[in-house]
N, C-alpha and C. Protein backbone atom coordinates (compact mmCIF):
# COMPACT_ATOMS: atom_id res chain seq x y z
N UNK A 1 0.83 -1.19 0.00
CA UNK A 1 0.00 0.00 0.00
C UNK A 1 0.87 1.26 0.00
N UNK A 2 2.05 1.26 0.72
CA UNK A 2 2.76 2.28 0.98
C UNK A 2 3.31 2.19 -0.51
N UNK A 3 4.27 1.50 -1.02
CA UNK A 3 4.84 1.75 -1.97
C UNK A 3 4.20 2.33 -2.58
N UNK A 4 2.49 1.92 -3.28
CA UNK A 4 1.46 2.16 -3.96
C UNK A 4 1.61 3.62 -4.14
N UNK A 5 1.27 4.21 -2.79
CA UNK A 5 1.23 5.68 -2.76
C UNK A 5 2.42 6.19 -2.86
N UNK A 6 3.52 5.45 -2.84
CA UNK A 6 4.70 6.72 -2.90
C UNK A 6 4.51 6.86 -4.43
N UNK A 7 4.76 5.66 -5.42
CA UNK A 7 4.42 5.71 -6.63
C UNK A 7 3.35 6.91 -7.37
N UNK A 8 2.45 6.79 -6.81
CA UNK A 8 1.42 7.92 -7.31
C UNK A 8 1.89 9.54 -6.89
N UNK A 9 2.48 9.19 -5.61
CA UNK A 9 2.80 10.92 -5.03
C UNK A 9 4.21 11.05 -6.14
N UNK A 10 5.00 9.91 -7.00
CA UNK A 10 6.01 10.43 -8.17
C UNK A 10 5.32 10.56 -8.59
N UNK A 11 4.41 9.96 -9.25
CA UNK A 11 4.14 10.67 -10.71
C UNK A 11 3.15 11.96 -10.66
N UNK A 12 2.36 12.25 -9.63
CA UNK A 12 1.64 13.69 -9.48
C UNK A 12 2.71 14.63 -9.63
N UNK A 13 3.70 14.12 -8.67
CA UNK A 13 4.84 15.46 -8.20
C UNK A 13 5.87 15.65 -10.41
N UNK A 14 5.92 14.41 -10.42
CA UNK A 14 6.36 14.47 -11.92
C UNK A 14 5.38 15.62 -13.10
N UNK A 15 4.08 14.70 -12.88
CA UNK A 15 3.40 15.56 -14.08
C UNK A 15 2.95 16.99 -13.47
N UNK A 16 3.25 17.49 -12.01
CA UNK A 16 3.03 18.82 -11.99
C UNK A 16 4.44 19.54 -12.26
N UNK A 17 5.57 18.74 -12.26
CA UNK A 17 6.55 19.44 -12.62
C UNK A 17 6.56 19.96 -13.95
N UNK A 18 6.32 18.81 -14.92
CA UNK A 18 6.35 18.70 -16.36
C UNK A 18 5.59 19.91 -16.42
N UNK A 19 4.20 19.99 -15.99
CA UNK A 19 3.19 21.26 -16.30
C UNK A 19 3.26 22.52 -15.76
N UNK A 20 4.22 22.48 -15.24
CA UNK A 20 4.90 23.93 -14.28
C UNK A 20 5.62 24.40 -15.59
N UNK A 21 6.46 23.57 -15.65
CA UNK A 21 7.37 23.84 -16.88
C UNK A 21 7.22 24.33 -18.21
N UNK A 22 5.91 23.27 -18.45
CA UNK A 22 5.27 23.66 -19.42
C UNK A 22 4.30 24.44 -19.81
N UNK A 23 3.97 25.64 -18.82
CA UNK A 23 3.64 27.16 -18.68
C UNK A 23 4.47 28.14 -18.64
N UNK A 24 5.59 27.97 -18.66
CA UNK A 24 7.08 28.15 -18.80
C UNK A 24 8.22 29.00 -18.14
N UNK A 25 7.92 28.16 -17.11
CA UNK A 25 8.51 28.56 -15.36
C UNK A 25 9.25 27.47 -15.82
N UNK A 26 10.92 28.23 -15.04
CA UNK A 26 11.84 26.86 -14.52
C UNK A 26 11.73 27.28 -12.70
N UNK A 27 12.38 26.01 -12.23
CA UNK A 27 12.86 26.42 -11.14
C UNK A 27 13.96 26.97 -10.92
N UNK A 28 14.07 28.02 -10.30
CA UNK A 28 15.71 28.96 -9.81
C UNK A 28 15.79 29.16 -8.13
N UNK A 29 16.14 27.90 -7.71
CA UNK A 29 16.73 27.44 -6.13
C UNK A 29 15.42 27.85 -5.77
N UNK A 30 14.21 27.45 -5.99
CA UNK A 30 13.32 27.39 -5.08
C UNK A 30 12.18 28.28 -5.59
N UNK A 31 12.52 29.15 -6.63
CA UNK A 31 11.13 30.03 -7.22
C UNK A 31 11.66 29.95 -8.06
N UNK A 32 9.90 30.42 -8.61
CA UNK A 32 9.88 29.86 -10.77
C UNK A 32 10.20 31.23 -10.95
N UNK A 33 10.73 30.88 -11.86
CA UNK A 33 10.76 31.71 -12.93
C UNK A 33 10.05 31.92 -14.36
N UNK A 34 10.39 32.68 -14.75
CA UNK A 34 9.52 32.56 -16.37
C UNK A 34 10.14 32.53 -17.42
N UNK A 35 10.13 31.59 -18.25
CA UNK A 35 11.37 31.65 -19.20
C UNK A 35 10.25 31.28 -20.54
N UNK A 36 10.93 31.37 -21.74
CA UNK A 36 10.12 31.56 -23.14
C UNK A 36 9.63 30.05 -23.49
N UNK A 37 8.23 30.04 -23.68
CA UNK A 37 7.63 29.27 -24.18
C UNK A 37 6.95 28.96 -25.57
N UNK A 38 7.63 28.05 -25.68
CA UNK A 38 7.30 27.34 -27.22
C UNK A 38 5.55 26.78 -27.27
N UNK A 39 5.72 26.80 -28.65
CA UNK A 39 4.47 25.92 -29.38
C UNK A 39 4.38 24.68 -28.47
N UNK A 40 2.89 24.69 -28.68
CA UNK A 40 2.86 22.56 -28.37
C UNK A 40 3.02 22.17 -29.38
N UNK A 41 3.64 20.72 -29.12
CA UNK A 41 4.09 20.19 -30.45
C UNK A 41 2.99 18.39 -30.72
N UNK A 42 3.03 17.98 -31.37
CA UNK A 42 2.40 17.26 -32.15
C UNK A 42 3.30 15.75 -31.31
N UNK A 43 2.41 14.68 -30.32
CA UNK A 43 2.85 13.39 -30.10
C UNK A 43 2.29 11.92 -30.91
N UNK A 44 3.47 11.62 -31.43
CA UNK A 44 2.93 10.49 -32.00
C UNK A 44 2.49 9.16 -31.29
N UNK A 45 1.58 8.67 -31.35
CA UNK A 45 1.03 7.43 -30.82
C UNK A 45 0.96 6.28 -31.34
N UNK A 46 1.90 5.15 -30.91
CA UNK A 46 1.78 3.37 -31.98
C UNK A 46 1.52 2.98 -31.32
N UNK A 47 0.66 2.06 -31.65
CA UNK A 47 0.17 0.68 -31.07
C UNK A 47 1.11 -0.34 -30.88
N UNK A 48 1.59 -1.04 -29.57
CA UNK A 48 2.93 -1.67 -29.84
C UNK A 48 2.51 -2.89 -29.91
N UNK A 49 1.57 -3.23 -29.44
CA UNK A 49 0.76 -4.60 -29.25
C UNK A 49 -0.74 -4.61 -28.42
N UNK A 50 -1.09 -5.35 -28.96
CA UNK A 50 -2.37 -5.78 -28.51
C UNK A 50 -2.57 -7.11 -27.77
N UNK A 51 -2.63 -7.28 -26.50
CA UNK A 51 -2.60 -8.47 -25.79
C UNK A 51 -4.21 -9.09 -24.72
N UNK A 52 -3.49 -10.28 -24.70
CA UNK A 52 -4.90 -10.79 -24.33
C UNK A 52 -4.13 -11.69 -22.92
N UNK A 53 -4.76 -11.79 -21.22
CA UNK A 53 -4.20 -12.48 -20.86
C UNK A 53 -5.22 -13.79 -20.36
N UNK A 54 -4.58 -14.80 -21.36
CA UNK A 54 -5.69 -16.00 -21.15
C UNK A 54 -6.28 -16.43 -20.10
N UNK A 55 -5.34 -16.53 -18.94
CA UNK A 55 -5.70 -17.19 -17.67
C UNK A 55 -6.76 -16.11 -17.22
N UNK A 56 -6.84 -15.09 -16.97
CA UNK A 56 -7.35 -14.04 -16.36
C UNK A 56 -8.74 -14.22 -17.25
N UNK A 57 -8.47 -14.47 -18.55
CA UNK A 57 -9.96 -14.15 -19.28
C UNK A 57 -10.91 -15.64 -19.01
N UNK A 58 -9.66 -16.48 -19.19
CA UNK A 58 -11.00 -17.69 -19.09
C UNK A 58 -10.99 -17.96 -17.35
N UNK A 59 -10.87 -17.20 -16.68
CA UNK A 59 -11.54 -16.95 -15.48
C UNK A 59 -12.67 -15.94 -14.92
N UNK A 60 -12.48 -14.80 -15.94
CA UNK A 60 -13.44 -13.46 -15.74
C UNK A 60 -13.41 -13.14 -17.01
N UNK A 61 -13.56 -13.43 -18.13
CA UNK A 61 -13.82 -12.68 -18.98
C UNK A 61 -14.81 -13.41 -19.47
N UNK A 62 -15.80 -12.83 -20.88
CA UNK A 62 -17.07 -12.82 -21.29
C UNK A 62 -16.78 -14.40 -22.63
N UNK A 63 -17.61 -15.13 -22.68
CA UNK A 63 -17.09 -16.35 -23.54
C UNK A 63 -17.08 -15.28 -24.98
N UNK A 64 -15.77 -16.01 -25.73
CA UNK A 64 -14.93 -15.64 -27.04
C UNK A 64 -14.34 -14.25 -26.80
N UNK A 65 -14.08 -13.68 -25.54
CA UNK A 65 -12.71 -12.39 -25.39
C UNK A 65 -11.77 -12.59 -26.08
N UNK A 66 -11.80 -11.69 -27.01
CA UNK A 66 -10.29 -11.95 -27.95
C UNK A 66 -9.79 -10.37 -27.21
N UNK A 67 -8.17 -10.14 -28.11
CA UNK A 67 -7.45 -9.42 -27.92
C UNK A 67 -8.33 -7.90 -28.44
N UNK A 68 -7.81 -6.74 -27.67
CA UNK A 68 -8.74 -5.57 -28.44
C UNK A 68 -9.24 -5.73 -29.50
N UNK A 69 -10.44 -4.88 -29.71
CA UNK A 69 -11.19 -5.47 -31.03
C UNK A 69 -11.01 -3.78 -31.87
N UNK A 70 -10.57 -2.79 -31.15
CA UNK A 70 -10.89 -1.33 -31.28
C UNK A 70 -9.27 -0.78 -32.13
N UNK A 71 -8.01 -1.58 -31.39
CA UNK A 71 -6.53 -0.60 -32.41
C UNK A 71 -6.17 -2.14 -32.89
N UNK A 72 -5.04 -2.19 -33.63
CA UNK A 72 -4.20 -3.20 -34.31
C UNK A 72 -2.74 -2.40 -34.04
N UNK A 73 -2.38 -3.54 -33.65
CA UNK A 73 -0.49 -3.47 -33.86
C UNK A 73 0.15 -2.33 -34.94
N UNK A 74 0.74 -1.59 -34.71
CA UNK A 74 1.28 -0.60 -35.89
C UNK A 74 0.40 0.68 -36.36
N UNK A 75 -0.62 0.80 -35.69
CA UNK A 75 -1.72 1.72 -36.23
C UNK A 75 -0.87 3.02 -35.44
N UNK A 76 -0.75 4.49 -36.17
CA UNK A 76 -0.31 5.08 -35.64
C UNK A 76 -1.46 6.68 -35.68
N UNK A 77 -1.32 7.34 -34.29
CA UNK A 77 -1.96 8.35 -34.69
C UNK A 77 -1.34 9.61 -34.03
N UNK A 78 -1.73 11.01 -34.19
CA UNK A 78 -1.12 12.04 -33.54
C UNK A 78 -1.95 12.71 -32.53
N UNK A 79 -1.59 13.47 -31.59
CA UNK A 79 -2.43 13.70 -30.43
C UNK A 79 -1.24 15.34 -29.75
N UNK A 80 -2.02 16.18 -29.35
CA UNK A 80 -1.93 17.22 -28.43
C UNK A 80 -2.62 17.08 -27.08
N UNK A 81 -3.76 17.66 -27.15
CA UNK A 81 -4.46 17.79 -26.35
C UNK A 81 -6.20 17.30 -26.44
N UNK A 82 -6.31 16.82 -27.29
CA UNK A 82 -7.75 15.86 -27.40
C UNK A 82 -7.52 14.66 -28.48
N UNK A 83 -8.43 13.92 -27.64
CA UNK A 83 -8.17 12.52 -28.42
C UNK A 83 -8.33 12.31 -30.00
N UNK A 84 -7.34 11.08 -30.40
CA UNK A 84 -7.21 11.78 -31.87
C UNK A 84 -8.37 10.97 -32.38
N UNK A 85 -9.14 11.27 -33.33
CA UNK A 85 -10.04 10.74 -34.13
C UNK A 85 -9.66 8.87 -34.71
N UNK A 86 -10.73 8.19 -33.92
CA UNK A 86 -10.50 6.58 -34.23
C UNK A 86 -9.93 6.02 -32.92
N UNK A 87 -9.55 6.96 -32.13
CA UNK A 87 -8.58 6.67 -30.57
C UNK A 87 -9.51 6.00 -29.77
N UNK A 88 -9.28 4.65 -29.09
CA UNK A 88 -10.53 4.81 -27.50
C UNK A 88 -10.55 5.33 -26.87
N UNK A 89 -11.75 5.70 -26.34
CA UNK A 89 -11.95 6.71 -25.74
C UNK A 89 -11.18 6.18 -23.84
N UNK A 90 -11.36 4.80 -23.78
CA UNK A 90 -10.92 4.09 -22.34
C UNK A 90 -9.10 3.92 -22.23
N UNK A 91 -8.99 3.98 -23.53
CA UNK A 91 -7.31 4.10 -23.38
C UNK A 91 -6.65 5.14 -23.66
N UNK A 92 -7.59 6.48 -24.43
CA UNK A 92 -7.36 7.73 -23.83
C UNK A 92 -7.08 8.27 -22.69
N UNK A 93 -8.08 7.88 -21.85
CA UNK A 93 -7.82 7.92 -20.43
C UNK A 93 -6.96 8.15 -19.17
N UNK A 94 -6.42 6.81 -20.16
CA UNK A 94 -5.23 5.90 -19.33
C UNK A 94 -4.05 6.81 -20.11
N UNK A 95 -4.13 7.47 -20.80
CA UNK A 95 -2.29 8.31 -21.29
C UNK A 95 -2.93 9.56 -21.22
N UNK A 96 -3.63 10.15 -21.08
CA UNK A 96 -3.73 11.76 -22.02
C UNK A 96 -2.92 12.66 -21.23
N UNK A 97 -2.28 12.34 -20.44
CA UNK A 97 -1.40 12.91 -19.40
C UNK A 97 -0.19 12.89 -19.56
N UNK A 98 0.03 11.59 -20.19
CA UNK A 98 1.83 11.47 -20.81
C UNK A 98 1.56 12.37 -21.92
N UNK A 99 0.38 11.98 -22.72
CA UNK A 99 0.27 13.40 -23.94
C UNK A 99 0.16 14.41 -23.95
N UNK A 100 0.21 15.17 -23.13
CA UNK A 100 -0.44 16.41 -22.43
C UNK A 100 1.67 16.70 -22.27
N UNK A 101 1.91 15.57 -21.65
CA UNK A 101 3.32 16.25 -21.01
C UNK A 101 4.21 16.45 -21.43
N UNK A 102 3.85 15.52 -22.63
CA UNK A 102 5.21 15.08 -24.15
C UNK A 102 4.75 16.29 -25.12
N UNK A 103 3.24 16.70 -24.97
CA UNK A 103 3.38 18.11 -26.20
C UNK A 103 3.30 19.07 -25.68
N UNK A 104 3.95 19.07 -24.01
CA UNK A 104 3.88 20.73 -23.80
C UNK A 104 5.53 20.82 -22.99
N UNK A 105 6.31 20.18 -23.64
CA UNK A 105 8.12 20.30 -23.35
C UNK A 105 7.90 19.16 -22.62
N UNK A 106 8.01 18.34 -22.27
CA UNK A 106 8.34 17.05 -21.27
C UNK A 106 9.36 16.09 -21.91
N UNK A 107 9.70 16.54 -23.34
CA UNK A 107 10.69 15.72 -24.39
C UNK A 107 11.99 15.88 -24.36
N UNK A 108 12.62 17.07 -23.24
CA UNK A 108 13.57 16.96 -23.35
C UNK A 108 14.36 16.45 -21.82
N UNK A 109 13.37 16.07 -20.59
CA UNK A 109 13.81 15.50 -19.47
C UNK A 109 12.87 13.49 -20.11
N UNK A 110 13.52 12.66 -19.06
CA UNK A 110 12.72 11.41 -18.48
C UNK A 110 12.06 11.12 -17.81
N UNK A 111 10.91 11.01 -17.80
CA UNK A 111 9.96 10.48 -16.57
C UNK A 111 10.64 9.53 -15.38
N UNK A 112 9.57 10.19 -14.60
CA UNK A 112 10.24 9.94 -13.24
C UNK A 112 11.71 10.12 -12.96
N UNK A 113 12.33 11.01 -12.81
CA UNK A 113 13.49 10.93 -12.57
C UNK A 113 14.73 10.38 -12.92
N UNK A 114 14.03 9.57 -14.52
CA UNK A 114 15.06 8.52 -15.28
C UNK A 114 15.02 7.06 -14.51
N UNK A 115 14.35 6.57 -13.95
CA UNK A 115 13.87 5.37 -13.28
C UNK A 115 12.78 4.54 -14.11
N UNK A 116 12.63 5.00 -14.97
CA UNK A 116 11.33 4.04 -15.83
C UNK A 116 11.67 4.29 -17.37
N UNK A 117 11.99 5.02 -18.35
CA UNK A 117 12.29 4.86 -19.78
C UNK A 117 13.46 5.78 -19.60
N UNK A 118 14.42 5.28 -20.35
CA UNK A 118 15.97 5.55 -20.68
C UNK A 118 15.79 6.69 -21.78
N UNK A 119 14.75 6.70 -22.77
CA UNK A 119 14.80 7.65 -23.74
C UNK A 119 13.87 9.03 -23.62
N UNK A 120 14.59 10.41 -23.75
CA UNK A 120 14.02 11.52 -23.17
C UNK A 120 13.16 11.36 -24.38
N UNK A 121 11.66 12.36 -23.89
CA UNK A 121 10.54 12.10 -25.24
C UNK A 121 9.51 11.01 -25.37
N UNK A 122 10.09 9.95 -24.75
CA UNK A 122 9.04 8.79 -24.94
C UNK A 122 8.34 8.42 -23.54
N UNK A 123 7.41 7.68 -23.82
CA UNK A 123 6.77 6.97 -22.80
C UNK A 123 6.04 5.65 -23.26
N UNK A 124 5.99 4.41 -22.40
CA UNK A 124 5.49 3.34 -23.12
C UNK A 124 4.13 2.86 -22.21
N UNK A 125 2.85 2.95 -22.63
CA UNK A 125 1.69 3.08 -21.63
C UNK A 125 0.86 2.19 -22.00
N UNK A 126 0.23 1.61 -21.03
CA UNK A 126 -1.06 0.60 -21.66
C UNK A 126 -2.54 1.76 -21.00
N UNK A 127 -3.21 0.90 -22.30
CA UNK A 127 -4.85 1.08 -21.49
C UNK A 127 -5.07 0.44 -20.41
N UNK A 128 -6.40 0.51 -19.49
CA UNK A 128 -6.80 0.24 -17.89
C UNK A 128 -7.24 -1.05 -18.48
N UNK A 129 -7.41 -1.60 -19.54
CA UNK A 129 -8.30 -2.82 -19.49
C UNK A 129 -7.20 -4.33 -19.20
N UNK A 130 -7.64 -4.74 -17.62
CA UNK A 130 -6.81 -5.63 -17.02
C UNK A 130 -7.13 -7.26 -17.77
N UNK A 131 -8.13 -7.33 -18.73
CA UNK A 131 -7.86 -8.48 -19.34
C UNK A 131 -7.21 -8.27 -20.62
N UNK A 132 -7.13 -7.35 -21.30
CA UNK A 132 -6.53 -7.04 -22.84
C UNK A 132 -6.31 -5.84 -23.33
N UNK A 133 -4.87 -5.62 -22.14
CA UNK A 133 -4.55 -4.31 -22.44
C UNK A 133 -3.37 -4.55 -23.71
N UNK A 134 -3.92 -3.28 -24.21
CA UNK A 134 -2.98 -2.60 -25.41
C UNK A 134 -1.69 -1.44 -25.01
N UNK A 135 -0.58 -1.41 -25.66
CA UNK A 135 0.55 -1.11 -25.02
C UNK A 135 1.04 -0.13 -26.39
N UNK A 136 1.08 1.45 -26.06
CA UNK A 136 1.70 2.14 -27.01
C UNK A 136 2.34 2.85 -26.31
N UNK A 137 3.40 3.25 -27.62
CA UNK A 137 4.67 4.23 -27.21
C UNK A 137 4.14 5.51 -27.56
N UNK A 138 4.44 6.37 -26.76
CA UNK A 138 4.17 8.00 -26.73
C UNK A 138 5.69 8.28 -27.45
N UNK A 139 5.81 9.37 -28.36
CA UNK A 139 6.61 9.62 -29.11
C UNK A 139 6.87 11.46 -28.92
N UNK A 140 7.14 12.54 -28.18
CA UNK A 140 7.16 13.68 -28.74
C UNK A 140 7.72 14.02 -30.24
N UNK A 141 7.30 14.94 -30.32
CA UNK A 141 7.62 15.43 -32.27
C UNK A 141 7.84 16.85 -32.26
N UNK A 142 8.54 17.48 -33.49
CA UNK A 142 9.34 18.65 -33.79
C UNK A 142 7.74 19.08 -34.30
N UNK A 143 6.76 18.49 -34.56
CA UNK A 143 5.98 19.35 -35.56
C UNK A 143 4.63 19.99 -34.67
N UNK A 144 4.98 21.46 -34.86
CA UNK A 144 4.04 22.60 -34.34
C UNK A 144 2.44 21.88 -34.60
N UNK A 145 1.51 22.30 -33.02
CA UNK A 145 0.18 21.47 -33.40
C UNK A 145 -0.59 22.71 -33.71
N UNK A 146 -1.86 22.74 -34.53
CA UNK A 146 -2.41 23.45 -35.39
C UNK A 146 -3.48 23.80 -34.26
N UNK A 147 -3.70 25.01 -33.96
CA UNK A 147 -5.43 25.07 -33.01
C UNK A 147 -5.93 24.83 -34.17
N UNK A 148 -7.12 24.18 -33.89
CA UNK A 148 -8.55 23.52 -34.91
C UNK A 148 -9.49 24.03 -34.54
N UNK A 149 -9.64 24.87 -33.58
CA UNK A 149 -11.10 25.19 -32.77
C UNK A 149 -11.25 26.60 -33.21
N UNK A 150 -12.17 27.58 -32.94
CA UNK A 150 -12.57 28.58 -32.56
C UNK A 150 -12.46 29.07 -30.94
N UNK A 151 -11.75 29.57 -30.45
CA UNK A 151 -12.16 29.77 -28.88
C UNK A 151 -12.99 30.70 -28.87
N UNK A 152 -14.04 30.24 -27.44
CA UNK A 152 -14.57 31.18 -27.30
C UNK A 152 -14.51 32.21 -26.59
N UNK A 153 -13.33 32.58 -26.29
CA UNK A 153 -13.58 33.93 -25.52
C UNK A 153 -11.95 34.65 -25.92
């Protein structure tokens, strides 16, 4: 349980760093500062696999559970800040936060402290679904994301 929570109190304390940052405050010995902020940039999303775990399903799962029925292996899509068109909406969920962190500067440090992926920019995440989760790599990218909307105010 303890570990549990220290785990979660990294990664809050992580993704509020990332988003401190990425309003574009550094830290200077203890107060932000404000330093120049870039575009969000454009994260790419692959499907690395699609898995099914048998034992678990033919114990709790629904008769003929196959592996996701919704992405395929290699399907790739791009993402800022809302889910990209064809995306699930349940394994949205489960990343929009690494996406959120990878297109607003989080590409040039490692998550968590360099304790979980070796490569600055990436992240490797599954969806919540504990019988057939799907596993993609978060990718940051050089390419400026387009507002699509109208704001309203």
């Amino acid at each position: 349980m303890i570990t549990c929570l220290c785990f979660i109190c990294t990664v809050i304390i992580s993704v509020a760093r990332i988003f401190i940052s990425s309003l574009g405050y550094a830290n200077g010995n203890g107060v932000l500062i404000k330093k120049e902020v870039g575009l969000v940039k454009k994260v790419k999303i692959t499907v690395l696999k699609t898995t099914l775990d048998r034992e678990l399903a033919k114990e709790y799962g629904a008769e003929g559970l196959t592996a996701c029925p919704m992405l395929m292996k290699g399907q790739v899509f791009y993402a800022e800040y809302a889910k990209p068109d064809g995306f699930c909406d349940e394994a949205w969920k489960a990343i929009y936060q690494y996406v959120f962190a990878l297109s607003h500067g989080a590409d040039k440090e490692l998550f968590y402290y360099g304790d979980w992926i070796r490569k600055p920019g990436v992240a490797i995440c599954s969806c919540n679904d504990g019988l057939r989760p799907v596993i993609f790599k978060l990718e940051a990218t050089d390419e400026d994301s387009q507002v699509d909307y109208i704001p309203v105010r």
